[in-house]
C-alpha atoms as a PDB file:
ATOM      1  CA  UNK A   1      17.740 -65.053  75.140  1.00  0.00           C
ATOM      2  CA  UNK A   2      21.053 -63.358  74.419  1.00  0.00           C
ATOM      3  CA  UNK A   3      19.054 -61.596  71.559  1.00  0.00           C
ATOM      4  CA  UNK A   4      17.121 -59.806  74.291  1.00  0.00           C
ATOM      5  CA  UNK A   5      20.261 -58.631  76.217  1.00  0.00           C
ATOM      6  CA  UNK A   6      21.337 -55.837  73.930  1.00  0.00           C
ATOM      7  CA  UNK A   7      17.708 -55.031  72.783  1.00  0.00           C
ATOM      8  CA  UNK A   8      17.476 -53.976  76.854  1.00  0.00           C
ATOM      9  CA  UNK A   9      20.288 -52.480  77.001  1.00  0.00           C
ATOM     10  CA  UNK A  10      19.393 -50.160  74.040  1.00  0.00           C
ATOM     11  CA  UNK A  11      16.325 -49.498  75.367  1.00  0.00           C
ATOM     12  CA  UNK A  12      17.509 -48.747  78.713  1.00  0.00           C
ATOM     13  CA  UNK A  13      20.187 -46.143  77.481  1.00  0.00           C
ATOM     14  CA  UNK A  14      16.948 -44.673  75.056  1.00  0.00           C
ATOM     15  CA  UNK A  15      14.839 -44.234  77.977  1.00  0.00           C
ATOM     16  CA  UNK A  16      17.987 -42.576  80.015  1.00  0.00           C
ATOM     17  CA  UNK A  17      18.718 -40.275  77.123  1.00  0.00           C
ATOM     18  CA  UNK A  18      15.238 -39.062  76.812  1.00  0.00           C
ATOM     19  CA  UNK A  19      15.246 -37.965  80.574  1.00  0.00           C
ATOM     20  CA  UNK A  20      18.037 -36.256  80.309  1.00  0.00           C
ATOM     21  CA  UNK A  21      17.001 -34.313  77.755  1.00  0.00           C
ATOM     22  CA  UNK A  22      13.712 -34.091  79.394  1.00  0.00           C
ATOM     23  CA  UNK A  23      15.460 -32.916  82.383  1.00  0.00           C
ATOM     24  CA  UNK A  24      16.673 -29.694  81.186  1.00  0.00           C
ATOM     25  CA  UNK A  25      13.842 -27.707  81.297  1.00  0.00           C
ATOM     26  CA  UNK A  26      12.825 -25.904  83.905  1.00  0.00           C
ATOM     27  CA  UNK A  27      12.953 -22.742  86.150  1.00  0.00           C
ATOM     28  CA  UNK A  28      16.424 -20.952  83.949  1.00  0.00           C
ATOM     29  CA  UNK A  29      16.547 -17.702  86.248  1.00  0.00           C
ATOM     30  CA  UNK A  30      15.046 -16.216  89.397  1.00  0.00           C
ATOM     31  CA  UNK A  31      14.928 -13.172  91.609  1.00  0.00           C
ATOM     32  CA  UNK A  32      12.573 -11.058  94.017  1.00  0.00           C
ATOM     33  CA  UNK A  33      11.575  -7.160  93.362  1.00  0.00           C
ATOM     34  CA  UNK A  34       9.765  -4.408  94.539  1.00  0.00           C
ATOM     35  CA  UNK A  35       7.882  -4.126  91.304  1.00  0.00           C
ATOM     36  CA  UNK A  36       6.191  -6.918  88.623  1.00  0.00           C
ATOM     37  CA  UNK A  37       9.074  -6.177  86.177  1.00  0.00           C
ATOM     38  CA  UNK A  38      11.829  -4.435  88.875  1.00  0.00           C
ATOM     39  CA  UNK A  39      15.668  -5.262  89.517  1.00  0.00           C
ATOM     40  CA  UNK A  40      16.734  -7.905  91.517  1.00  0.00           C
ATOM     41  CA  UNK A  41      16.384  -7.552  95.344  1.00  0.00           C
ATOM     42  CA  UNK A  42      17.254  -9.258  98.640  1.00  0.00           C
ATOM     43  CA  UNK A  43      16.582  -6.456 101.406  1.00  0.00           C
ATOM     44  CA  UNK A  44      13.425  -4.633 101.099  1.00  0.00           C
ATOM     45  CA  UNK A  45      11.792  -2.256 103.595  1.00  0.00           C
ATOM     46  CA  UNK A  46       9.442  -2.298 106.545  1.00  0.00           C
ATOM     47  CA  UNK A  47       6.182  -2.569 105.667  1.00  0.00           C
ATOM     48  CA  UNK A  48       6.855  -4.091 102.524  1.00  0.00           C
ATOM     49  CA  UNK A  49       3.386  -5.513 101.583  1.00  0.00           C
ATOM     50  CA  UNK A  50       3.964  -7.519  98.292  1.00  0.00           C
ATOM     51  CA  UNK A  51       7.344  -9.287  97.051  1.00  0.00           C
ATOM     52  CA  UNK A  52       7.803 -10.375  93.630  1.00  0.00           C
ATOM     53  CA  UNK A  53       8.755 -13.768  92.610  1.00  0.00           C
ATOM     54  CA  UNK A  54      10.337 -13.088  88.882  1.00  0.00           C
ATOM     55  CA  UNK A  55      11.233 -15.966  86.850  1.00  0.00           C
ATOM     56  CA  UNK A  56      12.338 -17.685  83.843  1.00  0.00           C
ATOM     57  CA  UNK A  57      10.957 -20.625  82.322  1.00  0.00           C
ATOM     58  CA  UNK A  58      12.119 -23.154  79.606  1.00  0.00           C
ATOM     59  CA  UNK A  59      10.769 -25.944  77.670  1.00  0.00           C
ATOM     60  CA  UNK A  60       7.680 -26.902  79.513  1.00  0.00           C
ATOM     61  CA  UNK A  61       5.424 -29.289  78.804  1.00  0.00           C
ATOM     62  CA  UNK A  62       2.173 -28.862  81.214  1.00  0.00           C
ATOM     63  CA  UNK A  63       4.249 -28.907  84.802  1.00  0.00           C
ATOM     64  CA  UNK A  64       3.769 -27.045  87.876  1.00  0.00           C
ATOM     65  CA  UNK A  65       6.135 -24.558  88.652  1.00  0.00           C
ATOM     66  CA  UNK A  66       5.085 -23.510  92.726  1.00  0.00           C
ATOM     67  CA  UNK A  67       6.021 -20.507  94.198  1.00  0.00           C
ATOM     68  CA  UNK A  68       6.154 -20.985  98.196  1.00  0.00           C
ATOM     69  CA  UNK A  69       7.181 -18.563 100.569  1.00  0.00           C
ATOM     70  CA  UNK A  70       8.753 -19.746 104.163  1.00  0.00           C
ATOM     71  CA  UNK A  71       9.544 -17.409 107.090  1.00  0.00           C
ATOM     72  CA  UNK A  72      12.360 -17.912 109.536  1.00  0.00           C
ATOM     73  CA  UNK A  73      10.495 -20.496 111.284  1.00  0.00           C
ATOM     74  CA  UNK A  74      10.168 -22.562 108.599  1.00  0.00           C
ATOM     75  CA  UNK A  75       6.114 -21.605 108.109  1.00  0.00           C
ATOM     76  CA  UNK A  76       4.903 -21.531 104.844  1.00  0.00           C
ATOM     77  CA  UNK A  77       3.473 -17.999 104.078  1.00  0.00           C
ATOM     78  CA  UNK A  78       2.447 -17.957 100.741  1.00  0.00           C
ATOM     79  CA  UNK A  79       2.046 -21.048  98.201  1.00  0.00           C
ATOM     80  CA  UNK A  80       1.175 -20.850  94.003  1.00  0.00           C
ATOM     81  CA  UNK A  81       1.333 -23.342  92.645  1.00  0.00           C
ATOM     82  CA  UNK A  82       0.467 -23.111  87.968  1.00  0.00           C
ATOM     83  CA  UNK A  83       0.929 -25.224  85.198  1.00  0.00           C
ATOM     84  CA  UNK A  84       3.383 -23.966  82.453  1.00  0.00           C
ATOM     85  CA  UNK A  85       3.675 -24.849  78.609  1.00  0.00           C
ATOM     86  CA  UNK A  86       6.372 -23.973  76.618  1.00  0.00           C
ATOM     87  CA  UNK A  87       9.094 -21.032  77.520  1.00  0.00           C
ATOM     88  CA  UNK A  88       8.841 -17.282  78.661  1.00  0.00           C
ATOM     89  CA  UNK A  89       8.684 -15.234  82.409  1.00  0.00           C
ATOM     90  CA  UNK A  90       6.526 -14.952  84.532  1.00  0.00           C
ATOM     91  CA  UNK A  91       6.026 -12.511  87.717  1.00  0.00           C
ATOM     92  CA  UNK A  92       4.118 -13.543  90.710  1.00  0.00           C
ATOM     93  CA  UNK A  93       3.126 -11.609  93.410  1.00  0.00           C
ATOM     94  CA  UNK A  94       3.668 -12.828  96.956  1.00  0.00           C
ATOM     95  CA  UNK A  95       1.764 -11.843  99.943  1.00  0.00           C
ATOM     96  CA  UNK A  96       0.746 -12.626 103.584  1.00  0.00           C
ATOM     97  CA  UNK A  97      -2.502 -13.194 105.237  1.00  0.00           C
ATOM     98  CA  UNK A  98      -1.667 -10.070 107.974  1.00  0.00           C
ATOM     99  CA  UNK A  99      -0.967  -8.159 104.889  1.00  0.00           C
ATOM    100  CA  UNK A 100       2.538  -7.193 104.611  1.00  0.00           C
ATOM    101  CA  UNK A 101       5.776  -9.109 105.450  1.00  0.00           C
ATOM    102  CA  UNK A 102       7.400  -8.273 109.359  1.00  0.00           C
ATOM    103  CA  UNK A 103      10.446  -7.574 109.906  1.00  0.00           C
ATOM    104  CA  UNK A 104      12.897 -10.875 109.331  1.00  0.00           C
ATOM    105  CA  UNK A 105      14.342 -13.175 107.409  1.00  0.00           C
ATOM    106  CA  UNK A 106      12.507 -14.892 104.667  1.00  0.00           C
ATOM    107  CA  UNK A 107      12.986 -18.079 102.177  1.00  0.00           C
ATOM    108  CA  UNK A 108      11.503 -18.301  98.495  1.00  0.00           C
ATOM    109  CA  UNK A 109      11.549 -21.745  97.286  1.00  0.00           C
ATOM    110  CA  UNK A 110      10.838 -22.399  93.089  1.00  0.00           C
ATOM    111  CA  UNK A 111       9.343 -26.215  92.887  1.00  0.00           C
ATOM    112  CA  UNK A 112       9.378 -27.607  89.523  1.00  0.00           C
ATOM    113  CA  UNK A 113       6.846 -30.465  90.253  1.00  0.00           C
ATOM    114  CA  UNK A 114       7.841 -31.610  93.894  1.00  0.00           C
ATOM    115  CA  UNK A 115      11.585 -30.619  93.556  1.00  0.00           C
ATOM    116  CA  UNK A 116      13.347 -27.187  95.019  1.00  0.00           C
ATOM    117  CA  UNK A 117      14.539 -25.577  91.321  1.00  0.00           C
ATOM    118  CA  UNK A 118      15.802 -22.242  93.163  1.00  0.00           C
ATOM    119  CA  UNK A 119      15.852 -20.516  96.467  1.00  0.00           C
ATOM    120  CA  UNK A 120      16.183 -17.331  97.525  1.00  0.00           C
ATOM    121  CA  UNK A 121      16.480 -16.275 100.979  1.00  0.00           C
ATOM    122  CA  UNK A 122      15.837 -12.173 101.539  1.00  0.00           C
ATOM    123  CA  UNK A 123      15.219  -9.864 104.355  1.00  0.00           C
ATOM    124  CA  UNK A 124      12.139  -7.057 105.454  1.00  0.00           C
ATOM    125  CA  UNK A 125      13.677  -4.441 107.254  1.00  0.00           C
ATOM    126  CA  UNK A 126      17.111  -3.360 108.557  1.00  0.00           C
ATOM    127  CA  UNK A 127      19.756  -5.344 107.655  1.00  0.00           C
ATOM    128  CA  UNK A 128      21.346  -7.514 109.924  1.00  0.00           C
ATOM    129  CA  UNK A 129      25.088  -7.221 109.807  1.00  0.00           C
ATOM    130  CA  UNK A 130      27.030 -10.476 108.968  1.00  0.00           C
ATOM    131  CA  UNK A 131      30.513 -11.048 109.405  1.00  0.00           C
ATOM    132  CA  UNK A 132      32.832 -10.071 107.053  1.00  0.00           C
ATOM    133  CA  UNK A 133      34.898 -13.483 105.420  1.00  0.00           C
ATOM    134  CA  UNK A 134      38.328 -13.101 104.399  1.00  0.00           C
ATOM    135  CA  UNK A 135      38.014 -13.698 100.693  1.00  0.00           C
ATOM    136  CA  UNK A 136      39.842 -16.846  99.142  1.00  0.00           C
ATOM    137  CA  UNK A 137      40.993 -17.869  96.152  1.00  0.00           C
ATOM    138  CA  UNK A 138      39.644 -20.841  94.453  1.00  0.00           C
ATOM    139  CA  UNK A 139      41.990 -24.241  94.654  1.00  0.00           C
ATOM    140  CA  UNK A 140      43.100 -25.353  90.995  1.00  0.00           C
ATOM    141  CA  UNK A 141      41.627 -28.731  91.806  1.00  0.00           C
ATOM    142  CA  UNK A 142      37.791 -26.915  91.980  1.00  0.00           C
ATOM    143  CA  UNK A 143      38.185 -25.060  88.985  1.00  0.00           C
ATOM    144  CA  UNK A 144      39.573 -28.521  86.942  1.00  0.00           C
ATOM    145  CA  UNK A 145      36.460 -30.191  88.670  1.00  0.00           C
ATOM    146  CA  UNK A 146      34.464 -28.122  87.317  1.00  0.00           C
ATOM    147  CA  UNK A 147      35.684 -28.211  83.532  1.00  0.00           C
ATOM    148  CA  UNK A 148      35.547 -31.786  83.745  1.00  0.00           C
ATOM    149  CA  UNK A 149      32.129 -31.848  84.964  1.00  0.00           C
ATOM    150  CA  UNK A 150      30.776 -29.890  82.293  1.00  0.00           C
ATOM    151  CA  UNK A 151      32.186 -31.997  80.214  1.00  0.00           C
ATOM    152  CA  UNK A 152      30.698 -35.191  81.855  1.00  0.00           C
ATOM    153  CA  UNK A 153      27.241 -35.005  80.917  1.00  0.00           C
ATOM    154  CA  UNK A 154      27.946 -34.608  76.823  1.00  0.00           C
ATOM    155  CA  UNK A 155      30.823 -37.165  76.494  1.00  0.00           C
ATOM    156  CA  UNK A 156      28.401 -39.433  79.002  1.00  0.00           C
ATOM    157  CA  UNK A 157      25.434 -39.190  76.525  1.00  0.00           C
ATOM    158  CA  UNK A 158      27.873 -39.195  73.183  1.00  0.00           C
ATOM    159  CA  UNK A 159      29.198 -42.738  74.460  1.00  0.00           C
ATOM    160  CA  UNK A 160      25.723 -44.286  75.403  1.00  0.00           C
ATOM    161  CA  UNK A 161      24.931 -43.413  72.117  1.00  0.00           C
ATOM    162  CA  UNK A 162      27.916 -45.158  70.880  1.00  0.00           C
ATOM    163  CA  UNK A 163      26.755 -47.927  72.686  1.00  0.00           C
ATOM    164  CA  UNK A 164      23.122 -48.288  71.969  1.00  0.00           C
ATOM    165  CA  UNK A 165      24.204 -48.255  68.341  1.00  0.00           C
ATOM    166  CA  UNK A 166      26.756 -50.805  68.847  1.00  0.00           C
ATOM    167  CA  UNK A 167      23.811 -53.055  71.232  1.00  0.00           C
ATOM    168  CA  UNK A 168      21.307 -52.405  68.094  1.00  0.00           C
ATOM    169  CA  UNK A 169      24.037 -52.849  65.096  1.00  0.00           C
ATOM    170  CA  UNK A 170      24.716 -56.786  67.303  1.00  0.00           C
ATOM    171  CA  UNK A 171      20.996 -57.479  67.302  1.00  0.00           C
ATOM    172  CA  UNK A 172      20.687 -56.752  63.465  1.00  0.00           C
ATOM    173  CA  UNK A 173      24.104 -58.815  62.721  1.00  0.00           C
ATOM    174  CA  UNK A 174      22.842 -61.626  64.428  1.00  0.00           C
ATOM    175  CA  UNK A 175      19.933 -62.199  62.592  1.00  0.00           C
END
């Protein structure tokens, strides 16, 4: 029986480090254009009839990437949802059943699987102005919070290495 305890415990950390790795993946950049291959955009005109949803993809391995399209209601205008192997970009274009986007605010959600990846949220139309914010600086305490959490995930999956080695170099000993 306490055989078994490290032989889970390695197993557990294997399993953990293969979703992580796993986990990285994925939708790498987004934006929305006027045109299949065009710049970045989040105001576009009236009468705008077809917005681009321009993306990035790494490491796939058969998952569904869905492209969904919400207005300011919250109704879903547009929905794709494709399968994706491997890594490269891909443009799709996004359109409405009355056949071109009112006036308004819209939301672009990337799904890898059943998770939100990336949104965007754009307008058709005029823009609306928005208050101005007083710019601020950043407090040291964010900026060391976020060295240390970039750090995190490596040293995290260095030491259950460390570990599962140690739980597998026990199990061998104790033979």
């Amino acid at each position: 029986m306490k055989r078994l305890v490290p032989i889970a415990i390695a197993l557990s950390l294997t399993i953990l480090l293969a979703s992580i790795a796993v986990a990285q993946g994925g939708v790498s950049t987004a934006h929305l254009s006027d045109a299949p291959d065009g710049p970045a955009m989040t105001q576009f005109p009236s009468g705008t009839t077809v917005v681009y949803a321009i993306f990035e993809y790494a490491d796939m391995t058969g998952e569904s990437i869905k492209v969904r399209v919400y207005d300011n209601y919250g109704s879903i205008l547009f929905e794709h949802p494709q399968e994706y192997t491997g890594s490269g970009t891909e443009s799709v274009a996004t359109t409405t059943s009355d056949g071109y986007f009112p006036d308004g605010r819209y939301v672009t959600n990337l799904y890898r699987g059943e998770y939100v990846s990336r949104t965007i949220i754009w307008e058709v139309g005029e823009p609306v102005a928005q208050p101005v914010a007083t710019p601020t600086t950043t407090p040291p305490t964010a900026k060391i919070y976020n060295q240390v959490k970039d750090l995190a995930v490596p040293a995290a999956a260095i030491l259950l290495i460390i570990v599962a080695a140690w739980a597998i170099y026990r199990v061998l000993i104790a033979r």
